[in-house]
C-alpha atoms as a PDB file:
ATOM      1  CA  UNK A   1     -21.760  12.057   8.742  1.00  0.00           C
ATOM      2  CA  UNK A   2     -21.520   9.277  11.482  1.00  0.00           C
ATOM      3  CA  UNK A   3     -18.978   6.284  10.978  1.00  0.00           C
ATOM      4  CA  UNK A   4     -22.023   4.080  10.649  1.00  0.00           C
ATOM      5  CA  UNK A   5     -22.963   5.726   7.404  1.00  0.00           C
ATOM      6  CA  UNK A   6     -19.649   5.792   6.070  1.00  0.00           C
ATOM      7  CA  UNK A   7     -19.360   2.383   6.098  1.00  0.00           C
ATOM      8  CA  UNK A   8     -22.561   1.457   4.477  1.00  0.00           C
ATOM      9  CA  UNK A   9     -21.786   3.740   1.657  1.00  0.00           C
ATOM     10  CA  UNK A  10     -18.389   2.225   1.278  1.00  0.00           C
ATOM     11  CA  UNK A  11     -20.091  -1.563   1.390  1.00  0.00           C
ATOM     12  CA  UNK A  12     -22.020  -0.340  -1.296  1.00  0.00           C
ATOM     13  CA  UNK A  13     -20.128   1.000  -3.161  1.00  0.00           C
ATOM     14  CA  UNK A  14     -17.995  -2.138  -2.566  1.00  0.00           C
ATOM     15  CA  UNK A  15     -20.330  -4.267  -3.765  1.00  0.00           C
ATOM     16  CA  UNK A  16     -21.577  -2.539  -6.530  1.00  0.00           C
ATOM     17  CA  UNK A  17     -18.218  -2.554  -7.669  1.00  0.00           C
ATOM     18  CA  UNK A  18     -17.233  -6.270  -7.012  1.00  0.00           C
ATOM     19  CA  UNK A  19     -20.580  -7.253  -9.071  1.00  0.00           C
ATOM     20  CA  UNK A  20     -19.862  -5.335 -12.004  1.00  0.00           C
ATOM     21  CA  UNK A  21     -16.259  -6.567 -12.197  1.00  0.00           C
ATOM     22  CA  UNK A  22     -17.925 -10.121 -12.240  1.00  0.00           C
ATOM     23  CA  UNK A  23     -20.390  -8.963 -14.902  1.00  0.00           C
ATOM     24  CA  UNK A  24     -17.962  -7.612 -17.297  1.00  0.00           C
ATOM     25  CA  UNK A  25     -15.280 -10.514 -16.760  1.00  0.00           C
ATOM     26  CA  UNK A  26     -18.355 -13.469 -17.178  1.00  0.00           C
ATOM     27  CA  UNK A  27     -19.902 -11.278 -20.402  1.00  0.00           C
ATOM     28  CA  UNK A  28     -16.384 -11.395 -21.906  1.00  0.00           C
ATOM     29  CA  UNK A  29     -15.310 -14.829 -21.085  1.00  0.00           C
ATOM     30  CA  UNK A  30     -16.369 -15.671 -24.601  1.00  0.00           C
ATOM     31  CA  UNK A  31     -15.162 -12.998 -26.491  1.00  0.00           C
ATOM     32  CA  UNK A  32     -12.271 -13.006 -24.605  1.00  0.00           C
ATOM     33  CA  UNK A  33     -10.738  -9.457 -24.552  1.00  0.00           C
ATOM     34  CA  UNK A  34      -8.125  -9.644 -22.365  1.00  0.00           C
ATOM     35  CA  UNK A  35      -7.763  -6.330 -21.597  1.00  0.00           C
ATOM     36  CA  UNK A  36     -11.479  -6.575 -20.582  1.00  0.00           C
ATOM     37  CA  UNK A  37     -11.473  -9.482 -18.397  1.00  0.00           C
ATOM     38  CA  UNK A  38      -8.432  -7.898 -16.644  1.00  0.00           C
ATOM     39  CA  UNK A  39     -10.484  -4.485 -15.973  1.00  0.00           C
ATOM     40  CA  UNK A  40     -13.464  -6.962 -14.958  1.00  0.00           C
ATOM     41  CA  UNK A  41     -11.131  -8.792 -12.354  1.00  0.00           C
ATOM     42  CA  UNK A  42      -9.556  -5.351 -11.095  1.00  0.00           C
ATOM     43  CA  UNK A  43     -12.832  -4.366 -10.219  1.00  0.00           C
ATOM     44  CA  UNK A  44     -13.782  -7.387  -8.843  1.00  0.00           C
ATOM     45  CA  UNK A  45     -10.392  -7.400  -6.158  1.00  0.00           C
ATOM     46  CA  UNK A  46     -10.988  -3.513  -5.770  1.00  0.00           C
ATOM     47  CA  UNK A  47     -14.366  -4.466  -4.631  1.00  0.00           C
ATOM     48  CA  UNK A  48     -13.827  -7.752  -2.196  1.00  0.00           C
ATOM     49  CA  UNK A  49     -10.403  -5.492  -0.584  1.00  0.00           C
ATOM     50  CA  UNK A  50     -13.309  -2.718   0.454  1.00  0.00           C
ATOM     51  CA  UNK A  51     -15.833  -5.458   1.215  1.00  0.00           C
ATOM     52  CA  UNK A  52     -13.509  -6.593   3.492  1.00  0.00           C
ATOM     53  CA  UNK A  53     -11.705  -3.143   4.586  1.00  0.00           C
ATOM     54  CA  UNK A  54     -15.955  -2.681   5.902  1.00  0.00           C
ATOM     55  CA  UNK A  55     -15.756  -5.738   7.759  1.00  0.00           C
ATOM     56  CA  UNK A  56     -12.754  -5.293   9.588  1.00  0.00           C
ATOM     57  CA  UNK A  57     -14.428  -1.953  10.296  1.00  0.00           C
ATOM     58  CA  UNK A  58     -17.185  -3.232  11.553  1.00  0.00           C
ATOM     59  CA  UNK A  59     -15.829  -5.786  13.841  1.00  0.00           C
ATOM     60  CA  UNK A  60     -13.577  -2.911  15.432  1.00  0.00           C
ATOM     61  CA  UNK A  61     -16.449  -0.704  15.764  1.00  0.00           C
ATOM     62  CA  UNK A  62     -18.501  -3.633  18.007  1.00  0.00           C
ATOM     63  CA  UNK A  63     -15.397  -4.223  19.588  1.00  0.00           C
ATOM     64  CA  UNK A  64     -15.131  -0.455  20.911  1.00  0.00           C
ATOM     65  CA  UNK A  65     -19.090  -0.321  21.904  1.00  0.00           C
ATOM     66  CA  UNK A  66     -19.033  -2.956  24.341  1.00  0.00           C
END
């Protein structure tokens, strides 16, 4: 598996991740479960920190082609 395909996968999953966190925090916010909202907004950083772990990637990786 080529670097390239890694990091897709891991924006993804990155993604996926970050959006979930935001649905489970914003579906709680009236209930308000704290323990919830704090799993919500762990996913949520665990997802921008690979978001932008990819784009740092990225960058480097057009960096080395040229």
């Amino acid at each position: 598996m080529n670097k390239k395909t890694l990091n897709t996968i891991c924006f993804i999953v990155s993604v996926v991740l970050f959006v979930w966190g935001f649905i489970i925090t914003a579906a709680n916010m009236r209930t308000s479960f704290l323990s919830i909202i704090i799993v919500g907004v762990t996913y949520m950083v665990i997802g921008a920190a690979g978001f932008l772990y990819v784009l740092t990637l990225f960058n480097k990786n057009n960096q080395d082609d040229e």
